[in-house]
PDB file of N, CA and C in Angstrom:
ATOM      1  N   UNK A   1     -11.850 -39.686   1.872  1.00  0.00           N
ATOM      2  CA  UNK A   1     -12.706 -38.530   1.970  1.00  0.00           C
ATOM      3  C   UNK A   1     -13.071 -38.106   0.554  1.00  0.00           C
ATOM      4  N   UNK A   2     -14.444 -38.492   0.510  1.00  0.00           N
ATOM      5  CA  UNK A   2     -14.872 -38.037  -0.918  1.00  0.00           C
ATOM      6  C   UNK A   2     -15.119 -37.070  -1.094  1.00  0.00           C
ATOM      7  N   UNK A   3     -15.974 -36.413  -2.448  1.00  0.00           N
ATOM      8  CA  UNK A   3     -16.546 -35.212  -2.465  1.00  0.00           C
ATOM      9  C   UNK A   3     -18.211 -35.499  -1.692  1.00  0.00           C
ATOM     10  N   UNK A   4     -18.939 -34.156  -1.298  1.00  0.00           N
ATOM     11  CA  UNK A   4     -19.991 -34.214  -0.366  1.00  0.00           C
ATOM     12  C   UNK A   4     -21.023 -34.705  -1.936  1.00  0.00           C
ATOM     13  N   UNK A   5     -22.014 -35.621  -1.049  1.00  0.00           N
ATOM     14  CA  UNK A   5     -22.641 -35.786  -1.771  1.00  0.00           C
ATOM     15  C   UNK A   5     -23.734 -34.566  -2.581  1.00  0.00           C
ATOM     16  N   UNK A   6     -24.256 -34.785  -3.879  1.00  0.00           N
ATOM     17  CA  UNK A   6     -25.357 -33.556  -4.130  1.00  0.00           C
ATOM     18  C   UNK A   6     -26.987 -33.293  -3.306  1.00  0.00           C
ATOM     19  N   UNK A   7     -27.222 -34.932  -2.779  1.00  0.00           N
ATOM     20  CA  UNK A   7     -28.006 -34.606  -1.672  1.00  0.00           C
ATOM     21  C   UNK A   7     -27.696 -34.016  -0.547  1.00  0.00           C
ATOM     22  N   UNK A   8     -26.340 -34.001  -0.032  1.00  0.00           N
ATOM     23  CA  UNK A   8     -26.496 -32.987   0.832  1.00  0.00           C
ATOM     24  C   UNK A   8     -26.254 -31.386   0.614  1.00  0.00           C
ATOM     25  N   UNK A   9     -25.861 -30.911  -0.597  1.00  0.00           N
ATOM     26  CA  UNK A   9     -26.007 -29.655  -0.530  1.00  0.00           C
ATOM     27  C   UNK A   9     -27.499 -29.054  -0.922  1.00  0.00           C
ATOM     28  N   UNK A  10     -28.438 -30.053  -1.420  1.00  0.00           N
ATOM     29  CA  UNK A  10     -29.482 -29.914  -1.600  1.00  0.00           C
ATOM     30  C   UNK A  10     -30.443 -29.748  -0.574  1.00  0.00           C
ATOM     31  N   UNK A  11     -29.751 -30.154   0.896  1.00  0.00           N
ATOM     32  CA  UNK A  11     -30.700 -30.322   1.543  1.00  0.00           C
ATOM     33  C   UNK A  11     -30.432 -28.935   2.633  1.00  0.00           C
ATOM     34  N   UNK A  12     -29.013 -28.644   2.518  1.00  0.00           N
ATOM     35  CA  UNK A  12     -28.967 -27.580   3.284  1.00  0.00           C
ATOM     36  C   UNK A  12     -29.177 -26.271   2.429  1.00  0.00           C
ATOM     37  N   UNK A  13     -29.191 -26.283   1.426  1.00  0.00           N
ATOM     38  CA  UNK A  13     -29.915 -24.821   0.693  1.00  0.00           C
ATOM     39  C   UNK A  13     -31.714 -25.085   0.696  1.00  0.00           C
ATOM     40  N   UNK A  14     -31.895 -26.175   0.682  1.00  0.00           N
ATOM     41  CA  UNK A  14     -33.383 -26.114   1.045  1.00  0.00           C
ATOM     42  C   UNK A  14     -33.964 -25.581   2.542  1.00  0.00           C
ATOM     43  N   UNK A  15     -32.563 -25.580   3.721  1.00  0.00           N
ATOM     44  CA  UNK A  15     -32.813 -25.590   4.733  1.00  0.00           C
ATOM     45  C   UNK A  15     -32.619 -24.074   5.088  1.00  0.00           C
ATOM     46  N   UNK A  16     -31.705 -23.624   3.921  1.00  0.00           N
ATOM     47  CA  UNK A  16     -31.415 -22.013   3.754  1.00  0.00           C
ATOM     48  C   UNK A  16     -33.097 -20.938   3.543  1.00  0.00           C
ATOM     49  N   UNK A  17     -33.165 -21.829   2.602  1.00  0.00           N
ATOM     50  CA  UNK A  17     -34.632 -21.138   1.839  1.00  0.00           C
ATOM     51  C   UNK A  17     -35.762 -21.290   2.534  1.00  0.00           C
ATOM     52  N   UNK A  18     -36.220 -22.211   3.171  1.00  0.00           N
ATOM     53  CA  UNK A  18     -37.696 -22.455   3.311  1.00  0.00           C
ATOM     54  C   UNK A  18     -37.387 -22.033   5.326  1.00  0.00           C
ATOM     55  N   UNK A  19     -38.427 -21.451   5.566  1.00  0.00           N
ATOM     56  CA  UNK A  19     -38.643 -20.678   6.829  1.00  0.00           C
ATOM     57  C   UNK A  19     -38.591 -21.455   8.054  1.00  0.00           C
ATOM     58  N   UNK A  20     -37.900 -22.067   8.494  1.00  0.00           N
ATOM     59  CA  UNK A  20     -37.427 -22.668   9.609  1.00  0.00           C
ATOM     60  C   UNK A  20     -36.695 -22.679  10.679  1.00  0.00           C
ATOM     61  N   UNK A  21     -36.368 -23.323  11.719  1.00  0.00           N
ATOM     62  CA  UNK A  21     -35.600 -23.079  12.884  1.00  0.00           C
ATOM     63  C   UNK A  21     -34.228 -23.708  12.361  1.00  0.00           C
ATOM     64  N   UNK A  22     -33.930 -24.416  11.689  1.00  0.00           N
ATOM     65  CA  UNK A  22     -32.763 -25.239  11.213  1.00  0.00           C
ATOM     66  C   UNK A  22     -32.605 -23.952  10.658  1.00  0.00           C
ATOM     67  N   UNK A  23     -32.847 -23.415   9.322  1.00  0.00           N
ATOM     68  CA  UNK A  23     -32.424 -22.545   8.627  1.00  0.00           C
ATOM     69  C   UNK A  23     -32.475 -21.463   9.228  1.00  0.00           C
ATOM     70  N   UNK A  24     -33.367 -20.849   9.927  1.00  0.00           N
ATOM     71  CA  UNK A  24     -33.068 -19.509  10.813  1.00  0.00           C
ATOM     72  C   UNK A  24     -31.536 -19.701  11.786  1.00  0.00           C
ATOM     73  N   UNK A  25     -31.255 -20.690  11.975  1.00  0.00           N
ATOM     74  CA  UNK A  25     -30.210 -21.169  13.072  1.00  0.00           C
ATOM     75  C   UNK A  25     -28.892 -20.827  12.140  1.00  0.00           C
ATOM     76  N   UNK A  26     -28.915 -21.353  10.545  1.00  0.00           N
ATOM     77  CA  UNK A  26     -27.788 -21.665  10.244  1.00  0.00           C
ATOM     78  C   UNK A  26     -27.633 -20.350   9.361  1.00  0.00           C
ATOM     79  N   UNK A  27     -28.937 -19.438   9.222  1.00  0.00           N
ATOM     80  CA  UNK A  27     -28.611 -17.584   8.821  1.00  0.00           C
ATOM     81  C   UNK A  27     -27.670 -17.352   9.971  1.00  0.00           C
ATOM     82  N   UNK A  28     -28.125 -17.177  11.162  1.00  0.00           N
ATOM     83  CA  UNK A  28     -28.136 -16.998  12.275  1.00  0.00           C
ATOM     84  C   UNK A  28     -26.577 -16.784  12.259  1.00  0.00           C
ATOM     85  N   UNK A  29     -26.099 -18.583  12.238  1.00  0.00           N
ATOM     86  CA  UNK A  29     -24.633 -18.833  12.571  1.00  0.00           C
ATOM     87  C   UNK A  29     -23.453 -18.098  11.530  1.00  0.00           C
ATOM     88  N   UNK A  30     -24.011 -17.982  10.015  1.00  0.00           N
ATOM     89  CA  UNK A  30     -23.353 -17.553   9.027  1.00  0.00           C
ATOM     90  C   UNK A  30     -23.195 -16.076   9.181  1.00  0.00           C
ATOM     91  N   UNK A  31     -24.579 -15.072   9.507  1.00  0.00           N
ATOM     92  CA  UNK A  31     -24.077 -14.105  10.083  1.00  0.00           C
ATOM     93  C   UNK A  31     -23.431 -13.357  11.203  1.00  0.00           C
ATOM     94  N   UNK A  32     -23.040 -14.498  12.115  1.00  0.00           N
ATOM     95  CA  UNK A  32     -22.122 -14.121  13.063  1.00  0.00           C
ATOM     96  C   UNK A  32     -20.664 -14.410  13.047  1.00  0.00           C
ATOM     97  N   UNK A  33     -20.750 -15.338  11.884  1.00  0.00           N
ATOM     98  CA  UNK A  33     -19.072 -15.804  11.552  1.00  0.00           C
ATOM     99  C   UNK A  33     -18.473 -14.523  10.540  1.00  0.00           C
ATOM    100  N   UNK A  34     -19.824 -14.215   9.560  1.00  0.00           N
ATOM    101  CA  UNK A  34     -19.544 -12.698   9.117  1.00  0.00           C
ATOM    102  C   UNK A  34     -19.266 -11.698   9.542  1.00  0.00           C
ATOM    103  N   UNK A  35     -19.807 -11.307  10.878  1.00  0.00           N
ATOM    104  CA  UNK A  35     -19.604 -10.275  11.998  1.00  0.00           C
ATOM    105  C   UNK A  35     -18.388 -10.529  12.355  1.00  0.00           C
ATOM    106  N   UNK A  36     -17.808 -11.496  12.394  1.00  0.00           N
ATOM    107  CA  UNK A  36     -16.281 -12.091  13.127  1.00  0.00           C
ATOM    108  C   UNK A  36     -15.577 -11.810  12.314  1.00  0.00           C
ATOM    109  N   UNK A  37     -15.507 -12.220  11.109  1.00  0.00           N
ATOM    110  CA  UNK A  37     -14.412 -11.840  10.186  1.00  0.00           C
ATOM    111  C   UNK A  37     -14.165 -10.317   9.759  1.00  0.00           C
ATOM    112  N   UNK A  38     -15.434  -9.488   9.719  1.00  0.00           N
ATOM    113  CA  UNK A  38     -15.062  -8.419   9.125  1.00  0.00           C
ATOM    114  C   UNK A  38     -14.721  -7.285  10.355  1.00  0.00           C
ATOM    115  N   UNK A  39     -15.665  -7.727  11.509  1.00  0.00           N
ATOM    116  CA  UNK A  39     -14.879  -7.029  12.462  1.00  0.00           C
ATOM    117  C   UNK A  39     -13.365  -6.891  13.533  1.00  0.00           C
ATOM    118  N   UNK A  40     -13.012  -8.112  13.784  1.00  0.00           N
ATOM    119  CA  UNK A  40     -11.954  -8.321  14.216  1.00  0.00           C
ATOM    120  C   UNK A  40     -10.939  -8.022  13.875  1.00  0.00           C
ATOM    121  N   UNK A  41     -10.553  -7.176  12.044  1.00  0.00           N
ATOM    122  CA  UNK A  41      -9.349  -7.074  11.631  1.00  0.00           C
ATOM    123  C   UNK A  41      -9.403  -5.684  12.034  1.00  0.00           C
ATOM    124  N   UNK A  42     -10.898  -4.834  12.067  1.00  0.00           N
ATOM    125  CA  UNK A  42     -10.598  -3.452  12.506  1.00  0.00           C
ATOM    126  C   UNK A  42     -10.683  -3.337  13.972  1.00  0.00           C
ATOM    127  N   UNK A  43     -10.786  -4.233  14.589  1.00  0.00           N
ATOM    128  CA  UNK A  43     -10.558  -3.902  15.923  1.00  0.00           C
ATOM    129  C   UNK A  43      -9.249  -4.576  16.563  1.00  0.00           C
ATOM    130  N   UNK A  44      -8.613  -5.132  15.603  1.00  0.00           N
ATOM    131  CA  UNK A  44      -7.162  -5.228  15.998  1.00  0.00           C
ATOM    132  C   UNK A  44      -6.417  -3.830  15.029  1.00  0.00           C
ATOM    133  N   UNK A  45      -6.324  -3.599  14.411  1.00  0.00           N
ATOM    134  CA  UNK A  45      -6.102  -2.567  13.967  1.00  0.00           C
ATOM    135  C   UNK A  45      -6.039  -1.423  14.469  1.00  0.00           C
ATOM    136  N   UNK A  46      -7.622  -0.875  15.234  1.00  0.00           N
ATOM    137  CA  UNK A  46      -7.371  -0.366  16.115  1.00  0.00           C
ATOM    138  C   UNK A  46      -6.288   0.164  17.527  1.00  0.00           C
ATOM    139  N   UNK A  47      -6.674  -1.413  18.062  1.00  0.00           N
ATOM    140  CA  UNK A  47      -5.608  -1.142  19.282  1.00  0.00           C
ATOM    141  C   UNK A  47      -3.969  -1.522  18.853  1.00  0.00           C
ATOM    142  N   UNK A  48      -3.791  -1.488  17.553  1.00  0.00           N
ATOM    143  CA  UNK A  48      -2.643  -1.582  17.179  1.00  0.00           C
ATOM    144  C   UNK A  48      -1.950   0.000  17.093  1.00  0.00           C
ATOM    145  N   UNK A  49      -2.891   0.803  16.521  1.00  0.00           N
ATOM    146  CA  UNK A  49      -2.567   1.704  16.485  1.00  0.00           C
ATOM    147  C   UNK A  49      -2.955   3.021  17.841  1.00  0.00           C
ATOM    148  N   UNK A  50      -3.534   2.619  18.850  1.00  0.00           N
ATOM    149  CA  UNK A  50      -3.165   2.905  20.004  1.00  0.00           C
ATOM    150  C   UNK A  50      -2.209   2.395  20.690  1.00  0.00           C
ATOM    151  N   UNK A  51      -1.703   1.344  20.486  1.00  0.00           N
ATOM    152  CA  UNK A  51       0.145   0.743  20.877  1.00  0.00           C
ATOM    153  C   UNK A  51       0.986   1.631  20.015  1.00  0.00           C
ATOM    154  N   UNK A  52       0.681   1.965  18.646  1.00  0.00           N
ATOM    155  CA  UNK A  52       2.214   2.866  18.288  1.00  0.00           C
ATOM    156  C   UNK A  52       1.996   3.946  18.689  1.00  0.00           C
ATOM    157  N   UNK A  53       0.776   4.545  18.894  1.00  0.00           N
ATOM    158  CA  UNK A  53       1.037   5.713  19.568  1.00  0.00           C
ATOM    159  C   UNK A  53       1.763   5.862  20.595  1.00  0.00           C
ATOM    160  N   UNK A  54       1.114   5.216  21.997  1.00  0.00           N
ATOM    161  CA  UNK A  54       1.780   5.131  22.788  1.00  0.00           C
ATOM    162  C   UNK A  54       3.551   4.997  22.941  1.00  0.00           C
ATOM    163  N   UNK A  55       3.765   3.878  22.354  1.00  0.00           N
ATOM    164  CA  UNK A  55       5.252   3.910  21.600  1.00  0.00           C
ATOM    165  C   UNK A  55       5.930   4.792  21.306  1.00  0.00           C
ATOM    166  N   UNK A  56       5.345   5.619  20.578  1.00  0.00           N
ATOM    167  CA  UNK A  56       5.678   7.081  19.856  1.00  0.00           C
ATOM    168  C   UNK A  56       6.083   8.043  21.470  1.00  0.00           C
ATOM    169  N   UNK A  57       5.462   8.444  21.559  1.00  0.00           N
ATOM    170  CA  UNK A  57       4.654   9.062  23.063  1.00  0.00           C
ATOM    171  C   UNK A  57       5.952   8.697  23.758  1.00  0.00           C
ATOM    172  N   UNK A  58       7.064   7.458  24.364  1.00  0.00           N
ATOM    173  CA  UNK A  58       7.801   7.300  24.704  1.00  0.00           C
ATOM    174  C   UNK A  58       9.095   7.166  24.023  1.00  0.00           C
ATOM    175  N   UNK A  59       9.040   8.146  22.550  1.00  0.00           N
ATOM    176  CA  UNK A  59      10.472   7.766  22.218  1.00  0.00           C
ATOM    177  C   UNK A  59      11.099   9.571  22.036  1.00  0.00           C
ATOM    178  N   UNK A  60      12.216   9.549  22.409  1.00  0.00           N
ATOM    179  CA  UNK A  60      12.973  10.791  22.059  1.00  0.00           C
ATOM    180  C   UNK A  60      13.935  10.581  21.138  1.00  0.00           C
ATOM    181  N   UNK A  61      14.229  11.837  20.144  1.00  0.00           N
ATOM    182  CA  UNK A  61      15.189  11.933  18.974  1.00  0.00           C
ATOM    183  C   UNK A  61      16.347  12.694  19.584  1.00  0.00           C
ATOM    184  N   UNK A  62      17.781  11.812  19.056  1.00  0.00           N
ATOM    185  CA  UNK A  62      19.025  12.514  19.502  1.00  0.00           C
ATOM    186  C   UNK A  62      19.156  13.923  18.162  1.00  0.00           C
ATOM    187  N   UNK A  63      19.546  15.235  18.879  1.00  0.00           N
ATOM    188  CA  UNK A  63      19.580  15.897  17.616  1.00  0.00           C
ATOM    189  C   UNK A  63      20.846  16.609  17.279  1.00  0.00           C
ATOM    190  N   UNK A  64      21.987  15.486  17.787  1.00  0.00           N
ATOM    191  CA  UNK A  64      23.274  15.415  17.667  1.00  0.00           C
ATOM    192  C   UNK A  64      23.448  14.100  16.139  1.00  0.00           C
ATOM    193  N   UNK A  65      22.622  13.089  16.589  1.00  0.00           N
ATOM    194  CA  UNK A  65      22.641  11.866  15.570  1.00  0.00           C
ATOM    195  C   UNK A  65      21.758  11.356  14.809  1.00  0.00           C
ATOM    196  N   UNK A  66      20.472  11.805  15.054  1.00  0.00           N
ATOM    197  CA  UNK A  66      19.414  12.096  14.691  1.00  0.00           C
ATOM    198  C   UNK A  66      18.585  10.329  15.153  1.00  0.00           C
ATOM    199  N   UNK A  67      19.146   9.668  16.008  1.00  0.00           N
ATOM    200  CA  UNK A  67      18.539   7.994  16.055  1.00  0.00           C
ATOM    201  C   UNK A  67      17.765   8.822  17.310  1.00  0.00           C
ATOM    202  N   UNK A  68      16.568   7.550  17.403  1.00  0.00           N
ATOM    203  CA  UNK A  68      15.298   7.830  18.208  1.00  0.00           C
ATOM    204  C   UNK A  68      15.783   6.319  19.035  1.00  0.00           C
ATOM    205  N   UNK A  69      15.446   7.053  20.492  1.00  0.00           N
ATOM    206  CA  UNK A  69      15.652   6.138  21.649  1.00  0.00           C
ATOM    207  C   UNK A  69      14.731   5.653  22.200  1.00  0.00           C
ATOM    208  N   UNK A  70      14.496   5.467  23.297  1.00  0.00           N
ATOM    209  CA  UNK A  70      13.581   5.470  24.129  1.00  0.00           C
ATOM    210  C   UNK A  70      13.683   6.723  25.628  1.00  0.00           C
ATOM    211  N   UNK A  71      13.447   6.905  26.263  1.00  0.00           N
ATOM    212  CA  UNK A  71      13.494   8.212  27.157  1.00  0.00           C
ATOM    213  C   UNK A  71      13.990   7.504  28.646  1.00  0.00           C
ATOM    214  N   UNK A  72      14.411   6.347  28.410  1.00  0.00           N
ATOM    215  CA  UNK A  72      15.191   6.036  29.738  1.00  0.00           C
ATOM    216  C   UNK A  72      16.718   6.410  30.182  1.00  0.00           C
ATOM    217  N   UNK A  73      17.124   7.352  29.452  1.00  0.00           N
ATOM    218  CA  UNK A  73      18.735   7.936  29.613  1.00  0.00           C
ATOM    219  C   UNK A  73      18.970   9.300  29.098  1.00  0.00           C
ATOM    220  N   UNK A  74      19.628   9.900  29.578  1.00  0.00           N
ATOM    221  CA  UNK A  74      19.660  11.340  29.437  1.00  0.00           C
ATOM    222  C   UNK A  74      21.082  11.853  28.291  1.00  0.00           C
ATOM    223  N   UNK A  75      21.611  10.504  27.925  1.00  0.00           N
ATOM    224  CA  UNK A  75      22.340  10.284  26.862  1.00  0.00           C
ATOM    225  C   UNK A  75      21.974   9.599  26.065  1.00  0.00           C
ATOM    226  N   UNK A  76      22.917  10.124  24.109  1.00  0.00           N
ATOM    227  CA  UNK A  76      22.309   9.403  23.470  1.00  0.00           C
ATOM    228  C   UNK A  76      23.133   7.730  23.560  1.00  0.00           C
ATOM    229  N   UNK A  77      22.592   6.615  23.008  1.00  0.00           N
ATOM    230  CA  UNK A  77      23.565   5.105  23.151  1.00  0.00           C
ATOM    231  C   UNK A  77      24.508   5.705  21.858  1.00  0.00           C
ATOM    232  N   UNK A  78      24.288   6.269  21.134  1.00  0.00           N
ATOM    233  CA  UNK A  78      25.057   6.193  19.933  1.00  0.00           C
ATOM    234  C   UNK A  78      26.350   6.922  19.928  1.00  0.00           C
ATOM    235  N   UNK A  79      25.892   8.306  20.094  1.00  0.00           N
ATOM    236  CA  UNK A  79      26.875   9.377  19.879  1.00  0.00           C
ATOM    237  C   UNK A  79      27.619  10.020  21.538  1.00  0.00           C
ATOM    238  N   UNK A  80      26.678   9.503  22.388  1.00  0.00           N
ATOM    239  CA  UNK A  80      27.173   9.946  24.404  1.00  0.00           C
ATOM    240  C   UNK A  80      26.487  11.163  24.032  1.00  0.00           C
ATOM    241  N   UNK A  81      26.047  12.156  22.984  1.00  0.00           N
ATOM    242  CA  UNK A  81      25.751  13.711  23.010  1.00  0.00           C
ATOM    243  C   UNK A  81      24.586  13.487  24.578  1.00  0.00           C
ATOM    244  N   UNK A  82      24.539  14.776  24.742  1.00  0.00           N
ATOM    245  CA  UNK A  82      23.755  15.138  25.750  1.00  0.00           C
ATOM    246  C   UNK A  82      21.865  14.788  25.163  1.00  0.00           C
ATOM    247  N   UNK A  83      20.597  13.930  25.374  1.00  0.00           N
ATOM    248  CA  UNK A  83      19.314  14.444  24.264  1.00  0.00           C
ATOM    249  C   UNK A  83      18.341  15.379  25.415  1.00  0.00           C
ATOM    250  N   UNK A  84      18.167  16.146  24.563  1.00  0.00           N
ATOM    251  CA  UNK A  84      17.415  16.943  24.933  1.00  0.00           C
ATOM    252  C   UNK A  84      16.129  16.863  25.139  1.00  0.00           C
ATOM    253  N   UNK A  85      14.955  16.663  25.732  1.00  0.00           N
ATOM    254  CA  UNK A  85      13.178  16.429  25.224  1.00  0.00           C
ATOM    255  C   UNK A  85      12.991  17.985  24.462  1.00  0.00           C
ATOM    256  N   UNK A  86      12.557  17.936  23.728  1.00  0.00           N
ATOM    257  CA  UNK A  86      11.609  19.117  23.122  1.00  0.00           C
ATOM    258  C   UNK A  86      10.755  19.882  24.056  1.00  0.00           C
ATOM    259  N   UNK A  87      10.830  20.973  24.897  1.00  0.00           N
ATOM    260  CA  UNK A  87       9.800  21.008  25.772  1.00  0.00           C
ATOM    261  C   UNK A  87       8.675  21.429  25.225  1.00  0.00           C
ATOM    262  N   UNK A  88       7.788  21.134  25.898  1.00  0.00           N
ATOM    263  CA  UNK A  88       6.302  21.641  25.785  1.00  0.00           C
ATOM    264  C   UNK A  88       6.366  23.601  26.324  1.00  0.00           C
ATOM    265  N   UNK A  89       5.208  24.123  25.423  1.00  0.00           N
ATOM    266  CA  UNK A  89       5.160  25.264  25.876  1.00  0.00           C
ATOM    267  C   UNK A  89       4.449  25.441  27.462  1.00  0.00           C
ATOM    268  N   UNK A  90       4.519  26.024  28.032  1.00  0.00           N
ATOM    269  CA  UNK A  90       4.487  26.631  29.488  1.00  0.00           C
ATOM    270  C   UNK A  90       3.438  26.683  29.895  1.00  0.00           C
ATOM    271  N   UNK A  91       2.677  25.777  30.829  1.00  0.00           N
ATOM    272  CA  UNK A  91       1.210  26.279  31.006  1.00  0.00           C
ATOM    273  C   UNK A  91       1.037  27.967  31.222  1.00  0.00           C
ATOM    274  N   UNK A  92       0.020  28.315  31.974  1.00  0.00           N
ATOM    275  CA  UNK A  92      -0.063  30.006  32.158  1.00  0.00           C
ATOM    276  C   UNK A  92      -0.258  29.851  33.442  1.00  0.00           C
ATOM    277  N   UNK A  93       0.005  30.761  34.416  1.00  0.00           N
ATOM    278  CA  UNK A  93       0.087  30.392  35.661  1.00  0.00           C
ATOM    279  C   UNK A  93      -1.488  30.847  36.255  1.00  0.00           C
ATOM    280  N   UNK A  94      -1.906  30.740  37.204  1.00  0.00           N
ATOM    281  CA  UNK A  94      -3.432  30.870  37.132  1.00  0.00           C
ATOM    282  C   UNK A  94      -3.745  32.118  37.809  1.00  0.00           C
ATOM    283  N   UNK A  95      -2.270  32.436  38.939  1.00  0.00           N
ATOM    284  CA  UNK A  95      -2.358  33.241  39.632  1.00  0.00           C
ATOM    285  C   UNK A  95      -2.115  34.565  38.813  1.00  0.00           C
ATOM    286  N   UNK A  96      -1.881  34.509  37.425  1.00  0.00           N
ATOM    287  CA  UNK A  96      -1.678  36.142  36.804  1.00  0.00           C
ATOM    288  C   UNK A  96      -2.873  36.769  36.917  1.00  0.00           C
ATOM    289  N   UNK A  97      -2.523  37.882  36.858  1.00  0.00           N
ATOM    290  CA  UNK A  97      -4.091  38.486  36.480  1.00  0.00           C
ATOM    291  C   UNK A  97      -3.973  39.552  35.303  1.00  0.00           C
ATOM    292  N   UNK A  98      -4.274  39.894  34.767  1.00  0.00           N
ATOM    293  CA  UNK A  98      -4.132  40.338  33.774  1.00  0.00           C
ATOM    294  C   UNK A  98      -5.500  41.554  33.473  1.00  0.00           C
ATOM    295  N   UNK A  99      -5.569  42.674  33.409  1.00  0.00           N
ATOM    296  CA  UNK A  99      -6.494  43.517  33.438  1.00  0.00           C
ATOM    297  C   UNK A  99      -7.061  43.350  32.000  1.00  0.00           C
ATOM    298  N   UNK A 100      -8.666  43.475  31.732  1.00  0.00           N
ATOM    299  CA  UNK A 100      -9.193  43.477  30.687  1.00  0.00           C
ATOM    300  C   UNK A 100      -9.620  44.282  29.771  1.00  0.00           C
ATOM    301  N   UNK A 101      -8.689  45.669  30.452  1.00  0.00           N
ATOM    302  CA  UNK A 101      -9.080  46.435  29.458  1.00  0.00           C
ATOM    303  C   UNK A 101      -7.575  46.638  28.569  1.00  0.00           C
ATOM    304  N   UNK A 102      -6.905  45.535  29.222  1.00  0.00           N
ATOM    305  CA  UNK A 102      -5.024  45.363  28.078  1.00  0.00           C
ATOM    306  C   UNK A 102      -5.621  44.866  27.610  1.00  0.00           C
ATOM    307  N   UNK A 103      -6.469  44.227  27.011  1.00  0.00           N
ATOM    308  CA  UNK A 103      -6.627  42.750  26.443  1.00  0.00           C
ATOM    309  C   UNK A 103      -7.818  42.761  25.057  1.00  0.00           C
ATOM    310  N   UNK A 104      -8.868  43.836  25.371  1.00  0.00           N
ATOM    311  CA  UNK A 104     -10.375  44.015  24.946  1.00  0.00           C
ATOM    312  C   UNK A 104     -10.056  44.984  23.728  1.00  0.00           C
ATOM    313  N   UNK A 105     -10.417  44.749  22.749  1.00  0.00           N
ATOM    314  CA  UNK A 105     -10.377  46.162  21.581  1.00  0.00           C
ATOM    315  C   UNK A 105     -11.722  46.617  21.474  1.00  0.00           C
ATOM    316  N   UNK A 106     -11.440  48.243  21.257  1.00  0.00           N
ATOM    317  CA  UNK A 106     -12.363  48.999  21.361  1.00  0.00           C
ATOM    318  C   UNK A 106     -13.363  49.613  20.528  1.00  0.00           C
ATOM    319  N   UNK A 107     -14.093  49.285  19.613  1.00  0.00           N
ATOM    320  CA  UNK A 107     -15.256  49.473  18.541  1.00  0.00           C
ATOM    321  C   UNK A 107     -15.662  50.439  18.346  1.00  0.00           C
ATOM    322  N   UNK A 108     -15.727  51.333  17.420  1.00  0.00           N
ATOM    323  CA  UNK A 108     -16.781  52.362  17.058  1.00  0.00           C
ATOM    324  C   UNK A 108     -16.924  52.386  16.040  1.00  0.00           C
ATOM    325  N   UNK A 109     -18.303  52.697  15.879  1.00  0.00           N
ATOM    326  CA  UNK A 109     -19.036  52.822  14.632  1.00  0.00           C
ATOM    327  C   UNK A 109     -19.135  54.084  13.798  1.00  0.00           C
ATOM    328  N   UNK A 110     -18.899  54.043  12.669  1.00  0.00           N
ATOM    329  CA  UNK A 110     -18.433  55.401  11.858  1.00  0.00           C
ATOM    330  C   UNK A 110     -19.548  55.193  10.644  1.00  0.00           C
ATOM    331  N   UNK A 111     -20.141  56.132  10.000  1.00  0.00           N
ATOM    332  CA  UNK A 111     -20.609  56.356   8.948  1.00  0.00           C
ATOM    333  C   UNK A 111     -19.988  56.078   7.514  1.00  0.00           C
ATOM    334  N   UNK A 112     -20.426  55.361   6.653  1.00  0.00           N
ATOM    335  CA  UNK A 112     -19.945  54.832   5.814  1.00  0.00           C
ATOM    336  C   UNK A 112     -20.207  55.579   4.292  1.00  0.00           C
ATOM    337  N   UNK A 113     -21.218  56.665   4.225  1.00  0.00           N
ATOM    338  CA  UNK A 113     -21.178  57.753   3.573  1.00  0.00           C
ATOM    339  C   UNK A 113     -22.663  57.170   2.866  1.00  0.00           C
ATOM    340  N   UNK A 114     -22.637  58.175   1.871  1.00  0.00           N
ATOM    341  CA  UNK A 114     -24.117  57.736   1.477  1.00  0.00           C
ATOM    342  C   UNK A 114     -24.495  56.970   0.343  1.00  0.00           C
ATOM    343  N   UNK A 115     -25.417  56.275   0.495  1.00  0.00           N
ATOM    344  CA  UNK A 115     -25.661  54.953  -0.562  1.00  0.00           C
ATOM    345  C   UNK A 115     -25.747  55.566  -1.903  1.00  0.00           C
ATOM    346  N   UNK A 116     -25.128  54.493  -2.999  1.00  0.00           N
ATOM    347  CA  UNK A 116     -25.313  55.061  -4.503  1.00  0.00           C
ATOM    348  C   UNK A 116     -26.204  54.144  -4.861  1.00  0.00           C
ATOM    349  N   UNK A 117     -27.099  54.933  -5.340  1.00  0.00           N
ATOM    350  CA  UNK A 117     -28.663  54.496  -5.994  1.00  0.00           C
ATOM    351  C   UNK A 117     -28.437  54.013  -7.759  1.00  0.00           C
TER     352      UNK A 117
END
């Protein structure tokens, strides 16, 4: 396997340059192998980092030992302590009702004295 000859790189940059279906074909192909390379690392990237989230999302911290588990046991593996989840705050219940005039502050407008000229 030699080196390529100089007629043939001559013939495919001629085929680059001058306005053709060969050369429209082989823009064509070069910019889609470009599209491939530069996109594929951010779209693995992407769903890489929708997997650690998720990941995340399923792990609980012992805060007896401080090691992070997974949320399938209500003990820690390390220490037996009891883990706790962090709870979330409380939705609001829908059925409250709550009057709007506890809630509304009341505005008045006062005179601010007289302008200095």
């Amino acid at each position: 396997m030699g080196k390529p000859s100089s007629l043939l790189w001559l013939t495919l940059f001629f085929l680059l340059l001058l306005p053709t279906a060969a050369g429209r074909i082989l823009l064509d192909l070069a910019g889609g192998v470009m599209l491939i390379l530069l996109g594929l690392p951010l779209l693995l990237a992407g769903f890489g980092w929708i997997g650690w989230r998720i990941l995340q999302s399923k792990m609980v911290t012992c805060q007896a030992c401080g090691v992070t588990t997974f949320r399938n046991s209500d003990k820690c593996p390390i220490c037996g302590s009891a883990v706790l989840e962090v709870s979330k705050p409380p939705k609001k219940a829908s059925n409250q009702s709550i009057p709007a005039s506890s809630v509304t502050i009341d505005i008045s407008a006062e005179d601010a004295g007289k302008d200095i000229d």
